[in-house]
N, C-alpha and C. Protein backbone atom coordinates (compact mmCIF):
# COMPACT_ATOMS: atom_id res chain seq x y z
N UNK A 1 78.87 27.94 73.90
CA UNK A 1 79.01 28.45 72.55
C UNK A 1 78.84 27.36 71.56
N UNK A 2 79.42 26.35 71.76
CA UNK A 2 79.46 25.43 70.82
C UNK A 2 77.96 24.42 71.08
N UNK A 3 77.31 24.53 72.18
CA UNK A 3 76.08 24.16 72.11
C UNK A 3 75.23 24.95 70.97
N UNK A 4 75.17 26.30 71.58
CA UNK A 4 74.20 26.75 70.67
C UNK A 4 74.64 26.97 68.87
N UNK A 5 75.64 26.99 68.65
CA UNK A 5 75.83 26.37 67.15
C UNK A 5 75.25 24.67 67.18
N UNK A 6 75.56 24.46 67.77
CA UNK A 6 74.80 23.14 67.41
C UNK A 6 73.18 22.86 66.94
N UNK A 7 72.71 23.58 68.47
CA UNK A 7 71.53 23.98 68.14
C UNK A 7 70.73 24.53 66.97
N UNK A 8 71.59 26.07 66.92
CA UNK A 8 71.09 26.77 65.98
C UNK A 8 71.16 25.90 64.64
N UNK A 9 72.38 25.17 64.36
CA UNK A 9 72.47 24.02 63.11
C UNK A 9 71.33 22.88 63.23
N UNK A 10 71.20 22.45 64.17
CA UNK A 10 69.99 21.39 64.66
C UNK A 10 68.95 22.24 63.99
N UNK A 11 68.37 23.33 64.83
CA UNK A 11 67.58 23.76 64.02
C UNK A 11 67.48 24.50 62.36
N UNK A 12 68.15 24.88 62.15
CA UNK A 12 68.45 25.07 61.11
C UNK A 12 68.13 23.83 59.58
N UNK A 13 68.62 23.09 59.99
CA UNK A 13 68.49 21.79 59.26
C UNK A 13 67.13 20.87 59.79
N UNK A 14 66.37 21.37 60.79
CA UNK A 14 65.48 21.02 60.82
C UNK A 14 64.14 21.66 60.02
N UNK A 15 64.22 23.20 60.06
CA UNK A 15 63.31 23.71 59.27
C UNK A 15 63.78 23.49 58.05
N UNK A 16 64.99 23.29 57.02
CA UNK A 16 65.22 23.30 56.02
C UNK A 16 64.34 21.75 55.50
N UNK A 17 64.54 21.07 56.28
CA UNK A 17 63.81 19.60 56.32
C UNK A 17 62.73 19.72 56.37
N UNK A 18 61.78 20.44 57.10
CA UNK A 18 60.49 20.50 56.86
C UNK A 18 59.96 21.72 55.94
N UNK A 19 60.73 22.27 55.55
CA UNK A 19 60.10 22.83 54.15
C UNK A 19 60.21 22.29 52.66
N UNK A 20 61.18 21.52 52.81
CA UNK A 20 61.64 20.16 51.60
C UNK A 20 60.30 19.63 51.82
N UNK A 21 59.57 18.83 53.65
CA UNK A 21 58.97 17.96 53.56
C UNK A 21 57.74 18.83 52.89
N UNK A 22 57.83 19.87 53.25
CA UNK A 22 56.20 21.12 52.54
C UNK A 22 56.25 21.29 51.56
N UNK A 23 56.98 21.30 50.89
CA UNK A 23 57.15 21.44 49.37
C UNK A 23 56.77 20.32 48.90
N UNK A 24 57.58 18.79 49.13
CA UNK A 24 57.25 17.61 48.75
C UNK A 24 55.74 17.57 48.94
N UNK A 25 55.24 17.87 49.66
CA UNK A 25 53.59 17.42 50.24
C UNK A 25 53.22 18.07 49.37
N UNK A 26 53.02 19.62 49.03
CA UNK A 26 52.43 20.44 48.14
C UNK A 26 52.13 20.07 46.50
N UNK A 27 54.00 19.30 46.26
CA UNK A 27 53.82 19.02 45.38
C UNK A 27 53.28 17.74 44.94
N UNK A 28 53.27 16.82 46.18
CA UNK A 28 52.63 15.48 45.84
C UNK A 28 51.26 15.84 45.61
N UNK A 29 50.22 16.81 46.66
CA UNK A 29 48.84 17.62 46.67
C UNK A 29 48.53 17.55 44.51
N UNK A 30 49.74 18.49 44.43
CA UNK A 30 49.43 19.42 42.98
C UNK A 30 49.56 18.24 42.29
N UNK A 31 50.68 17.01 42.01
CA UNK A 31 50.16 15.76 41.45
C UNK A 31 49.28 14.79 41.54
N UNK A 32 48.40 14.78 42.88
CA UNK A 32 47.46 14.23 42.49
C UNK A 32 46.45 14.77 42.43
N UNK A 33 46.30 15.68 42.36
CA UNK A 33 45.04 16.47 42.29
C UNK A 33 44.79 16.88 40.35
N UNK A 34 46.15 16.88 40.47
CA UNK A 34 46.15 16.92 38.45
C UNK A 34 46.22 15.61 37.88
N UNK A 35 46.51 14.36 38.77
CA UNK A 35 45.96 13.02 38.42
C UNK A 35 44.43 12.67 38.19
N UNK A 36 43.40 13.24 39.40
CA UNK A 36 42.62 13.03 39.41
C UNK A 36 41.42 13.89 38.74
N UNK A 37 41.90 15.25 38.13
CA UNK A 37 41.76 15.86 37.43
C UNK A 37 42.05 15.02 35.73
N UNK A 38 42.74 14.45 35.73
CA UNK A 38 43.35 13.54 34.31
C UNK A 38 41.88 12.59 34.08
N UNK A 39 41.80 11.65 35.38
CA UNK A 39 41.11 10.93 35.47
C UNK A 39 39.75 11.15 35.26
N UNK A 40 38.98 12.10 35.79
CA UNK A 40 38.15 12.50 35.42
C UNK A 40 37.69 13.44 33.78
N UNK A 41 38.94 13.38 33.51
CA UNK A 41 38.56 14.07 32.11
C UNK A 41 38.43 13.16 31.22
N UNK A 42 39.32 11.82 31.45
CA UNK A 42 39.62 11.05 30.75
C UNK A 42 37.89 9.88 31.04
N UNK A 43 37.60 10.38 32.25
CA UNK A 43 36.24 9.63 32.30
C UNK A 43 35.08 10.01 32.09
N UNK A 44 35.29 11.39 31.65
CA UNK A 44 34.06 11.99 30.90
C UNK A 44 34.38 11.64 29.66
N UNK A 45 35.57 11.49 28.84
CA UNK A 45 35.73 11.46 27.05
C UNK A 45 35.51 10.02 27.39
N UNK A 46 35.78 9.26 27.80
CA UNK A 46 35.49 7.92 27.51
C UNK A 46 33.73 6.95 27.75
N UNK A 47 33.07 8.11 28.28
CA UNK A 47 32.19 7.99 28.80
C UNK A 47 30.71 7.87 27.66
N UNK A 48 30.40 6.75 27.96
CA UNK A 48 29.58 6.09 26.06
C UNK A 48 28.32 6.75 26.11
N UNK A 49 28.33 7.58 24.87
CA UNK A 49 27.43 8.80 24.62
C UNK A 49 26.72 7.44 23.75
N UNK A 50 24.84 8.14 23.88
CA UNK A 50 23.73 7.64 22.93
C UNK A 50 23.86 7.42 21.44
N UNK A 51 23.66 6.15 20.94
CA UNK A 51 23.89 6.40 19.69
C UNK A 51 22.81 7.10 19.02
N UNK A 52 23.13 8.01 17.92
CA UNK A 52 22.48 9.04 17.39
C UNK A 52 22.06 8.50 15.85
N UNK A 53 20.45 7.80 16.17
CA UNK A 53 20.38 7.53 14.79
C UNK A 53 20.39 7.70 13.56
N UNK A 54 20.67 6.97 12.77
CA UNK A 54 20.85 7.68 11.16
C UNK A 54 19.51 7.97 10.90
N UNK A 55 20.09 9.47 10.59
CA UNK A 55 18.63 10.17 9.46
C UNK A 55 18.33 9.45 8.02
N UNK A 56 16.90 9.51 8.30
CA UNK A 56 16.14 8.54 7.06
C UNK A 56 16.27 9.60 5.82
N UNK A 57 16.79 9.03 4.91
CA UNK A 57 16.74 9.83 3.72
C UNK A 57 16.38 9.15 2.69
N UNK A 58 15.22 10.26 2.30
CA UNK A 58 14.53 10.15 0.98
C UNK A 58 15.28 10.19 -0.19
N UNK A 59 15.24 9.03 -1.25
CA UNK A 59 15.68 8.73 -2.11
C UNK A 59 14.85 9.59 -3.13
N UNK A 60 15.45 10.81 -3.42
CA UNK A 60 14.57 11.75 -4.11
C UNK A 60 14.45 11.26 -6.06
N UNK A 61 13.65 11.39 -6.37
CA UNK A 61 13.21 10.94 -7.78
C UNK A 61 13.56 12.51 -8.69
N UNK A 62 14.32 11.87 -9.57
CA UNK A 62 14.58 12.98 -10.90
C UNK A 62 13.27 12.98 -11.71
N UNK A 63 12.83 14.69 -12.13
CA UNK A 63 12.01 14.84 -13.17
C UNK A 63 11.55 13.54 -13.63
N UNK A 64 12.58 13.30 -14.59
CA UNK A 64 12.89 12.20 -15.44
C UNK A 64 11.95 11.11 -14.92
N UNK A 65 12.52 10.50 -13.76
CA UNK A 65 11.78 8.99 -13.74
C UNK A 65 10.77 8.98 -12.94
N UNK A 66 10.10 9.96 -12.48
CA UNK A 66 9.06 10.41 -11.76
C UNK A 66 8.09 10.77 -13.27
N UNK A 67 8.35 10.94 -13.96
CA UNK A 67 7.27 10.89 -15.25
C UNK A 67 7.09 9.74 -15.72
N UNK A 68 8.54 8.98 -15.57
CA UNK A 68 7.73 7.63 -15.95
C UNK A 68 7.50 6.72 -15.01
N UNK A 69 7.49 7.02 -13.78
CA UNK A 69 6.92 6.40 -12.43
C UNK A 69 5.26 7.19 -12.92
N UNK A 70 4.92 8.28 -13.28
CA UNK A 70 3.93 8.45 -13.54
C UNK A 70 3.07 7.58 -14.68
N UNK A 71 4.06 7.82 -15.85
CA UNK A 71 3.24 6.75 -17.11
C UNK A 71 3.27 5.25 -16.92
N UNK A 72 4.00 4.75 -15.85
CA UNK A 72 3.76 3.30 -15.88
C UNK A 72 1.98 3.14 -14.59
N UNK A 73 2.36 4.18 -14.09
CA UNK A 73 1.02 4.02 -13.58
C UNK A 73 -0.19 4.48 -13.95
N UNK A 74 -0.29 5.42 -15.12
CA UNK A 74 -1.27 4.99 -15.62
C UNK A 74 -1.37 3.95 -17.06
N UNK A 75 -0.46 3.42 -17.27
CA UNK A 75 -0.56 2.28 -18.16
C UNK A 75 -1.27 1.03 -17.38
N UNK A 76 -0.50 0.96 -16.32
CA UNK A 76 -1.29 -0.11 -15.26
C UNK A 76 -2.63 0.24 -15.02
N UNK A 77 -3.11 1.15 -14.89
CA UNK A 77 -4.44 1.56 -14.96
C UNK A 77 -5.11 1.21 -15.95
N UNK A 78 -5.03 1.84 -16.99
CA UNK A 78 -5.55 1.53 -18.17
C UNK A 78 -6.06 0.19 -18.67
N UNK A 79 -4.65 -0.61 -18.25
CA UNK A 79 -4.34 -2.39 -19.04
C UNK A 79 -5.35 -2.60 -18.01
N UNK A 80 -5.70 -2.65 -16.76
CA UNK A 80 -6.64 -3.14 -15.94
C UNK A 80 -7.92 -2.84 -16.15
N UNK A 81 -8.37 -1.09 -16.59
CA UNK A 81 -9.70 -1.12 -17.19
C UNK A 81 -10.26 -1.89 -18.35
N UNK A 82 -9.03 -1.58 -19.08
CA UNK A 82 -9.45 -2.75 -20.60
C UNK A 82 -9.56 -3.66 -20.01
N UNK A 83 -9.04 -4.71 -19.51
CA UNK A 83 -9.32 -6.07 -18.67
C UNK A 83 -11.01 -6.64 -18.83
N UNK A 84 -11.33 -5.63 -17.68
CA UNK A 84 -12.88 -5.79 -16.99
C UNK A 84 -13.56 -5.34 -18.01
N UNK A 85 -13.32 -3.97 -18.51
CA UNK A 85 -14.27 -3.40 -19.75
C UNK A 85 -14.87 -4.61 -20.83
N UNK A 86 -13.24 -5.07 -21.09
CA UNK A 86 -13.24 -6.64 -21.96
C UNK A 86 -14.30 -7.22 -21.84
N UNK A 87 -14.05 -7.89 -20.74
CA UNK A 87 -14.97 -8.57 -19.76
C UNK A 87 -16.18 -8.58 -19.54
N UNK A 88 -16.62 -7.27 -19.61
CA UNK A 88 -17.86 -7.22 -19.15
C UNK A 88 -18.93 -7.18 -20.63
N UNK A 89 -17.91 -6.28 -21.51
CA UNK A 89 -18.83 -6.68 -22.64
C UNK A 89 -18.88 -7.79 -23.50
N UNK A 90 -18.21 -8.75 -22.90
CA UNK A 90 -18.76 -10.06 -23.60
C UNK A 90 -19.64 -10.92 -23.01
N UNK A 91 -19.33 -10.54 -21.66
CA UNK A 91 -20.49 -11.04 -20.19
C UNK A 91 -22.06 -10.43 -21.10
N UNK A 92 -21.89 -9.21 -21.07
CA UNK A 92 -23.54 -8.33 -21.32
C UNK A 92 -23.67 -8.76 -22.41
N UNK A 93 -22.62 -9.18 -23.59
CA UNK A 93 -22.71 -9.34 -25.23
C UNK A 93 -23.68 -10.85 -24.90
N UNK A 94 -23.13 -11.78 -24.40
CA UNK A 94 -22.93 -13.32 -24.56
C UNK A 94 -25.01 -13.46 -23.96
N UNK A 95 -24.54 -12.76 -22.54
CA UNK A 95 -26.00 -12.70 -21.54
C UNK A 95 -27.58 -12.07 -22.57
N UNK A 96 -27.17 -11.05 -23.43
CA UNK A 96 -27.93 -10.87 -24.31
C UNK A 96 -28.40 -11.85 -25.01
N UNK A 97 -27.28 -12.46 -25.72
CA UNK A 97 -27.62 -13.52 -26.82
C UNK A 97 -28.44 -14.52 -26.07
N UNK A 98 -28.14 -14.89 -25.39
CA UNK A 98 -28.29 -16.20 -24.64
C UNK A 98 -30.05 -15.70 -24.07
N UNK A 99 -30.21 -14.51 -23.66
CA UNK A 99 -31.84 -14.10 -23.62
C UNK A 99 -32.28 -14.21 -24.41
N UNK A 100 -31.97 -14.04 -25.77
CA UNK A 100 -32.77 -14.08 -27.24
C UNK A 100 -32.94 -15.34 -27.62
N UNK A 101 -32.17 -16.12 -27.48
CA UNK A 101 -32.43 -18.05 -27.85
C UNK A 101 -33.25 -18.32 -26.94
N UNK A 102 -33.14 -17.44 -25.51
CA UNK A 102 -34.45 -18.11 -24.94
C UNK A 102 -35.63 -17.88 -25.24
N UNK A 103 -36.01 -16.50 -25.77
CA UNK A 103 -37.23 -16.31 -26.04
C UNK A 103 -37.77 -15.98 -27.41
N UNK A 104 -38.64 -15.25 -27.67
CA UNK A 104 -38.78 -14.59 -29.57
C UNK A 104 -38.35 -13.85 -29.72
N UNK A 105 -36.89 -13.07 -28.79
CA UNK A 105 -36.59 -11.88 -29.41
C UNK A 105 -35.18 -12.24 -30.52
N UNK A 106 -34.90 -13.16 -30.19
CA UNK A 106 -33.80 -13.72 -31.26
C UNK A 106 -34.97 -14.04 -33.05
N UNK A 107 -35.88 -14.06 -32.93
CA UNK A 107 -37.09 -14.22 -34.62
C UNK A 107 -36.58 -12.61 -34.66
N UNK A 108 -37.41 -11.69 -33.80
CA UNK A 108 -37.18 -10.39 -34.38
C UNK A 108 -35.77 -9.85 -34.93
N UNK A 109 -34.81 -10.00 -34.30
CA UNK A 109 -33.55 -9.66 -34.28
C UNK A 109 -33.28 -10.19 -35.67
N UNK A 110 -33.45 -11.42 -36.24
CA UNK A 110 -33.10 -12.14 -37.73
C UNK A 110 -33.72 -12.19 -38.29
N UNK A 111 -34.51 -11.36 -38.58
CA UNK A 111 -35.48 -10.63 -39.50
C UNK A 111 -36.27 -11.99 -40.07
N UNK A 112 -37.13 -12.34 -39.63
CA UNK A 112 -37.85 -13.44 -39.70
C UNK A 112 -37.87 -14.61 -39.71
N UNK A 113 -37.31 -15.21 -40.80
CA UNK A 113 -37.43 -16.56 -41.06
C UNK A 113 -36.02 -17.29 -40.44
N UNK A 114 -36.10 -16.98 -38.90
CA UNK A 114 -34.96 -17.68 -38.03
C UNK A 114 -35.66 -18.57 -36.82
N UNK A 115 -35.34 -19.82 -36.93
CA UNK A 115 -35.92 -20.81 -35.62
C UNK A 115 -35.02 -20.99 -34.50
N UNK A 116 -34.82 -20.77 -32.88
CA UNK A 116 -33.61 -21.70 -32.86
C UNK A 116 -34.55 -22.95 -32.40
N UNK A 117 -33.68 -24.16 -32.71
CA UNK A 117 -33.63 -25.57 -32.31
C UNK A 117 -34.16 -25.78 -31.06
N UNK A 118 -35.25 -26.55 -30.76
CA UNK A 118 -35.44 -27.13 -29.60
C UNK A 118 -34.48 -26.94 -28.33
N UNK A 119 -33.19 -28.07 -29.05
CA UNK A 119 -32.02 -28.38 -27.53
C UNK A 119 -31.56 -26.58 -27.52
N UNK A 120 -31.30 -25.87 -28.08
CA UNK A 120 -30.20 -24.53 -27.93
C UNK A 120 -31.77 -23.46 -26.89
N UNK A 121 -32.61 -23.73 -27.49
CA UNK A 121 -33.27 -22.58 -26.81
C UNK A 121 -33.67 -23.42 -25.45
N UNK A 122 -33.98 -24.54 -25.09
CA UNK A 122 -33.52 -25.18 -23.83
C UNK A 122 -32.32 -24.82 -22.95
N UNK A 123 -31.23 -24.50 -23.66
CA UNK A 123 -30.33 -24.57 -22.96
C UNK A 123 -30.37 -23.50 -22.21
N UNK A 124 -30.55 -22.64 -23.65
CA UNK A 124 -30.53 -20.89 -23.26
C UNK A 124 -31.59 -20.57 -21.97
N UNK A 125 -32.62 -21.06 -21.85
CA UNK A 125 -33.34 -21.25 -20.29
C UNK A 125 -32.57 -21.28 -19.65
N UNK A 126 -32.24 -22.38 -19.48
CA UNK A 126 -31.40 -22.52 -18.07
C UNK A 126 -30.52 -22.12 -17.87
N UNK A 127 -29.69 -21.50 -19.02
CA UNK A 127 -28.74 -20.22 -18.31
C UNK A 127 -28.91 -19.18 -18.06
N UNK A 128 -30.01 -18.73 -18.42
CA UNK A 128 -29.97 -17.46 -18.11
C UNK A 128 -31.46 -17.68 -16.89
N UNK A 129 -31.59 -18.91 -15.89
CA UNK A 129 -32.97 -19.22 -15.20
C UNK A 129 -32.09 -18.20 -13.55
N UNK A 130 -32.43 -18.18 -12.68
CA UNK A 130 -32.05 -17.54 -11.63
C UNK A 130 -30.90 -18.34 -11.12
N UNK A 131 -30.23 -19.59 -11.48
CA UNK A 131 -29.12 -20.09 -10.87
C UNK A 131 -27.86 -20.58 -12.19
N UNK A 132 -28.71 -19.84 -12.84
CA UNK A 132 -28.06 -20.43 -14.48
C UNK A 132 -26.83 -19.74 -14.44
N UNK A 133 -26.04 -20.13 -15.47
CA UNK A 133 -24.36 -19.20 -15.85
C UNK A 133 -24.38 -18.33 -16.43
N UNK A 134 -25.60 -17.73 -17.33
CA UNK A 134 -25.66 -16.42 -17.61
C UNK A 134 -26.90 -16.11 -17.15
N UNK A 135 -27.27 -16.12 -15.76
CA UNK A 135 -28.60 -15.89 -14.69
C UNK A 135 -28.01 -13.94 -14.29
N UNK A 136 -28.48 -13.83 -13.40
CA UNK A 136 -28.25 -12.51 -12.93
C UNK A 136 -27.32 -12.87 -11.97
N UNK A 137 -27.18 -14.13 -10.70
CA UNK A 137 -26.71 -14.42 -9.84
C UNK A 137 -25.27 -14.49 -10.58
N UNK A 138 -25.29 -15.11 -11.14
CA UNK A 138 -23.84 -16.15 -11.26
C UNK A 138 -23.07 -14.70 -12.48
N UNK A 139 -23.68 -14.20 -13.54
CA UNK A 139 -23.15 -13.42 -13.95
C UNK A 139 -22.71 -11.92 -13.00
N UNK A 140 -23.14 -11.40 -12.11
CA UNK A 140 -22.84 -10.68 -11.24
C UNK A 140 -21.82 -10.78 -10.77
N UNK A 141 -21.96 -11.90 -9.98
CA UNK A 141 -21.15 -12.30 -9.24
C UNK A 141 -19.17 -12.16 -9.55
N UNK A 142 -19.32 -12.90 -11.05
CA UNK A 142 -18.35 -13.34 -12.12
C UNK A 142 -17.40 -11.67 -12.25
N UNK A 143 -18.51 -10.98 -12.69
CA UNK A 143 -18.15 -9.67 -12.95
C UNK A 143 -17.22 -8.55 -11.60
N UNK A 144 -17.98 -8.67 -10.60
CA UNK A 144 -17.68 -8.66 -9.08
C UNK A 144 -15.54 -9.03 -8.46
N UNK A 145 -15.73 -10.38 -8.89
CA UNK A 145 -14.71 -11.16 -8.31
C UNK A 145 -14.10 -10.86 -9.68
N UNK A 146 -14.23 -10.91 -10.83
CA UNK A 146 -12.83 -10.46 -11.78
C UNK A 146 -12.71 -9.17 -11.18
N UNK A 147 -13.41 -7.96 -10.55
CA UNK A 147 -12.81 -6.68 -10.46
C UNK A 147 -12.24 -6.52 -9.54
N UNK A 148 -11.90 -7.82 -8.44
CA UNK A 148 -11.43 -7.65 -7.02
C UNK A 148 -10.30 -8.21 -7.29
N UNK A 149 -10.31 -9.62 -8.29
CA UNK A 149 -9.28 -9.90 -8.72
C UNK A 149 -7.93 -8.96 -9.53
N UNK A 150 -8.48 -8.05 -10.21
CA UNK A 150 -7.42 -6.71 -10.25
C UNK A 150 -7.24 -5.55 -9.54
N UNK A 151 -8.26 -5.43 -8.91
CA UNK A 151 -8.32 -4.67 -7.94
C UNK A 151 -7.27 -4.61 -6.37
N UNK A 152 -7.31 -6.21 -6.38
CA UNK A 152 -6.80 -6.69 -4.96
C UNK A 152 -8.15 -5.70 -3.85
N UNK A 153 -7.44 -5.30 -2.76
CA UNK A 153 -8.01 -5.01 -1.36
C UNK A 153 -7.74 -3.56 -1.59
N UNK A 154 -8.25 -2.91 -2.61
CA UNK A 154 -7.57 -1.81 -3.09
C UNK A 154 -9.17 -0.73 -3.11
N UNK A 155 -9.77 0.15 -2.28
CA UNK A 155 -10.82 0.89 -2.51
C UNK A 155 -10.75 1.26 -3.73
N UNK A 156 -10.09 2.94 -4.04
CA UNK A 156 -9.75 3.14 -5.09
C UNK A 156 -9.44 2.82 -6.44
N UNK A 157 -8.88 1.57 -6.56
CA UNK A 157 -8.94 0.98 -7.88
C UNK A 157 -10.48 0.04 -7.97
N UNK A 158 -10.99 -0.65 -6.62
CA UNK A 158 -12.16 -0.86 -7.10
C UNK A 158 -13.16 -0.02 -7.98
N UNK A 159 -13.36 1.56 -7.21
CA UNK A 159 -13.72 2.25 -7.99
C UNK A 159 -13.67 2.64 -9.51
N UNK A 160 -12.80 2.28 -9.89
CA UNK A 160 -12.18 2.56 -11.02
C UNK A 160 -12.61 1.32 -11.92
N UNK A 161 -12.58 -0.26 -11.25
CA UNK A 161 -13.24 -1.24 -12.02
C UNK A 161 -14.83 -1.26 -11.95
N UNK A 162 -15.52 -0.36 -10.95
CA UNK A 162 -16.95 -0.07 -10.98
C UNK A 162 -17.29 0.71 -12.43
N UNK A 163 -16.12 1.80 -12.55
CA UNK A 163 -16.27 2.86 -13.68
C UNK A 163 -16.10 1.99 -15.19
N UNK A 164 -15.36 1.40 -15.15
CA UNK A 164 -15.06 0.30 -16.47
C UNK A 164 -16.07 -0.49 -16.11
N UNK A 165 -16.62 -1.15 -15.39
CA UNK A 165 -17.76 -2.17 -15.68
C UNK A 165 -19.14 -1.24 -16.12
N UNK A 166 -19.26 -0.18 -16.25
CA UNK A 166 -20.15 0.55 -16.76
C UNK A 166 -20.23 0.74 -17.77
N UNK A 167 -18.68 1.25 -18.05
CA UNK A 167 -18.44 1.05 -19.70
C UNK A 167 -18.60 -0.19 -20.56
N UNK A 168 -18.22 -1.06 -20.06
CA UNK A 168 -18.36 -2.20 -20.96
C UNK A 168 -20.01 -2.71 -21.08
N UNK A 169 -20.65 -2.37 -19.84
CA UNK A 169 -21.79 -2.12 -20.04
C UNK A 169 -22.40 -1.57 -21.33
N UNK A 170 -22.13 0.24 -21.82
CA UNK A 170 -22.53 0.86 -22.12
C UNK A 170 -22.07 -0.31 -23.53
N UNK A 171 -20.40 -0.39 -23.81
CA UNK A 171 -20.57 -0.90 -24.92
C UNK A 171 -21.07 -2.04 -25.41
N UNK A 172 -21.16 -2.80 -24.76
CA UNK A 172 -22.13 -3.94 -24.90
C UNK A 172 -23.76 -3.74 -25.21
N UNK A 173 -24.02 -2.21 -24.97
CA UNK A 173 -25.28 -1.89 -25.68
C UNK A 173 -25.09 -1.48 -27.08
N UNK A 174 -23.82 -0.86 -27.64
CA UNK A 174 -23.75 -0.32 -28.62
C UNK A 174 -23.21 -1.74 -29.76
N UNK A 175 -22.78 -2.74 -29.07
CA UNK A 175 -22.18 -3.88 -29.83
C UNK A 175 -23.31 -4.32 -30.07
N UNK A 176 -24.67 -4.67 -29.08
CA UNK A 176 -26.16 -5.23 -29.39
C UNK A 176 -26.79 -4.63 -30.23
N UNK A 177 -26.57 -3.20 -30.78
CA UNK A 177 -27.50 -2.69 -31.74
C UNK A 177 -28.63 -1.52 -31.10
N UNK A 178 -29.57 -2.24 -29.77
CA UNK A 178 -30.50 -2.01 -29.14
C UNK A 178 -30.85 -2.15 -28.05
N UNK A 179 -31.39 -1.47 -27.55
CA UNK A 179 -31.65 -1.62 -25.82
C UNK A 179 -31.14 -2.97 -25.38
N UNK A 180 -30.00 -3.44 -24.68
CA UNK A 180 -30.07 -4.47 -23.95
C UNK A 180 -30.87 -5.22 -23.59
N UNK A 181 -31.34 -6.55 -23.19
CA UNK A 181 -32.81 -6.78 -22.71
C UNK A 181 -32.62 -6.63 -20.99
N UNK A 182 -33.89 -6.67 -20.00
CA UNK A 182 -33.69 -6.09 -19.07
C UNK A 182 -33.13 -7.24 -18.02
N UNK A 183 -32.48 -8.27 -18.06
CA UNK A 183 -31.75 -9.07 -17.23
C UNK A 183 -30.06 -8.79 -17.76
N UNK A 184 -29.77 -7.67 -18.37
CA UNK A 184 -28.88 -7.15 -18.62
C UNK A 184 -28.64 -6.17 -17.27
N UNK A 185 -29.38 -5.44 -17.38
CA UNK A 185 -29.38 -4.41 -16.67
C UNK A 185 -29.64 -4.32 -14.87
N UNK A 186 -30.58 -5.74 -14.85
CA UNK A 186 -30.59 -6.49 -13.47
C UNK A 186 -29.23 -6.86 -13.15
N UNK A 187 -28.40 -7.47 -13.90
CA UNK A 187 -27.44 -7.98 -13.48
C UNK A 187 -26.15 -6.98 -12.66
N UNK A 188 -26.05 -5.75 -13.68
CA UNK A 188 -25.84 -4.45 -13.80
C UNK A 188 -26.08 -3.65 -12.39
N UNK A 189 -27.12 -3.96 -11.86
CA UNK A 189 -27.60 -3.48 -10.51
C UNK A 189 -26.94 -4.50 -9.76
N UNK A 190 -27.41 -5.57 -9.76
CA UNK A 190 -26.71 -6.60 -8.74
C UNK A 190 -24.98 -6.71 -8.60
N UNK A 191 -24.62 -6.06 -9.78
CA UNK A 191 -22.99 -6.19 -9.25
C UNK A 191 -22.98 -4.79 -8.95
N UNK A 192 -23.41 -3.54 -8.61
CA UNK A 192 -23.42 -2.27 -8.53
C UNK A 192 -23.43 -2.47 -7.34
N UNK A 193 -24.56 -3.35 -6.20
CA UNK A 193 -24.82 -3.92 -5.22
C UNK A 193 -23.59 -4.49 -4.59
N UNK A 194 -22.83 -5.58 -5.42
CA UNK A 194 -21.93 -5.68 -4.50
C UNK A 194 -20.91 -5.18 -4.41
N UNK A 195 -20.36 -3.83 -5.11
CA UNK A 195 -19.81 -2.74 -5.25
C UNK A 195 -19.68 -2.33 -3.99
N UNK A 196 -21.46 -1.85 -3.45
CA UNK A 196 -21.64 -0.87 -2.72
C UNK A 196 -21.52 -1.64 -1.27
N UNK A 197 -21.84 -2.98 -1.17
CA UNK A 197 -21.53 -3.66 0.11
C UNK A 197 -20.35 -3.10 0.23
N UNK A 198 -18.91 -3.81 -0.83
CA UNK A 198 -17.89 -3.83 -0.44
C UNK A 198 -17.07 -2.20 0.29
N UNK A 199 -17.57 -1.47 -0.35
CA UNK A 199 -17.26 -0.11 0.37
C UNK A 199 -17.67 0.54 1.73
N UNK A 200 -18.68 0.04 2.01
CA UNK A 200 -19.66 -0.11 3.07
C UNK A 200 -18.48 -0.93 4.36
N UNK A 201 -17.81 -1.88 3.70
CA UNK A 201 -17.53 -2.81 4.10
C UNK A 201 -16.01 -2.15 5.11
N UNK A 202 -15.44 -1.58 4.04
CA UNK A 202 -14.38 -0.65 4.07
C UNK A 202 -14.50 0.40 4.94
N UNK A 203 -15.82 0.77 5.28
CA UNK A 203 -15.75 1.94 6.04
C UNK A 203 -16.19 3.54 5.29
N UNK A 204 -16.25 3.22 3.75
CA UNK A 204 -16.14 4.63 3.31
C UNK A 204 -17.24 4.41 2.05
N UNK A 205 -17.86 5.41 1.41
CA UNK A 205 -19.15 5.57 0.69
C UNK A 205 -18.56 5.55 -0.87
N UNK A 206 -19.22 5.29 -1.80
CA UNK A 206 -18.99 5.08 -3.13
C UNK A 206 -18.39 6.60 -3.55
């Protein structure tokens, strides 16, 4: 009798012991499994996402200064055609004169009784001879490189100093009175010429 109370207590306290130990296990299971559950959550949020670059934003222009972002550009335009226009009609003004001391069209022009001097109509030769400073070469040329000089590497505004060197052209006929003489107009071609290289040059047609 007193064995099997023993027993039955032996056992008794033995399953009570191993369901403590099942429980303990279960619950050690459910803590680490919600540890490693932690861990992994905590190693996805910590986990270094792409940086997402900043969007480029346009610095948008008011009415306002977009009209005068407009009028300063064509003021800059303008001040640059006057420039060359300048330019050119004192080039065609000067190149005129300087043909007439060379030859008799400076008598006609001063209504007769006008000589020039030996040394001045000498000179006037040789500037205006094929290598002279008011020649076709060297005046071309002059005309050319001031329009690149405002121009810069710029197609478009070249164009635009092609269009003003025409004009000053034109007025340089109307400042002469009369037909230009025709190393005016040679010259006129020869910088038209290197106009048309330079676009050529560029890739794209006048």
């Amino acid at each position: 009798m007193g064995m099997e109370i023993t027993t039955e207590a032996t056992y008794s306290a033995y399953v009570a012991k191993d369901t403590k130990v099942g429980r303990s296990d279960k619950k050690d299971e459910k803590t680490e499994s919600k540890s490693k559950a932690d861990a992994n959550e905590a190693a996805v949020y910590e986990k270094s996402q792409p940086e997402k670059k900043a969007t480029y934003s346009i610095n948008r222009m008011s009415p306002e200064d977009r009209a005068k972002l407009v009028d300063q550009l064509k003021a800059d335009a303008e001040a640059r055609e006057s420039r060359l226009l300048s330019l050119v009609n004192e080039m065609f003004g000067k190149q005129a004169k300087t043909f007439a001391n060379a030859t008799d069209m400076w008598r006609e022009l001063a209504s007769g009784n006008f000589e020039v001097d030996p040394e001045t109509r000498a000179q006037a030769q040789k500037d205006i001879s094929e290598d002279g400073y008011y020649g076709v070469k060297q005046t071309s040329q002059r005309m050319f490189d001031f329009a690149c000089a405002i121009a810069g590497d710029d197609v478009d505004k070249m164009k635009e100093m092609q269009k003003a060197m025409q004009k000053g052209f034109d007025m340089a006929g109307g400042t002469w009175g009369r037909k230009l003489p025709d190393i005016c107009y040679e010259t006129l071609d020869a910088a038209n010429k290197m106009f048309d290289d330079y676009y050529k040059s560029h890739g794209v047609s006048e």
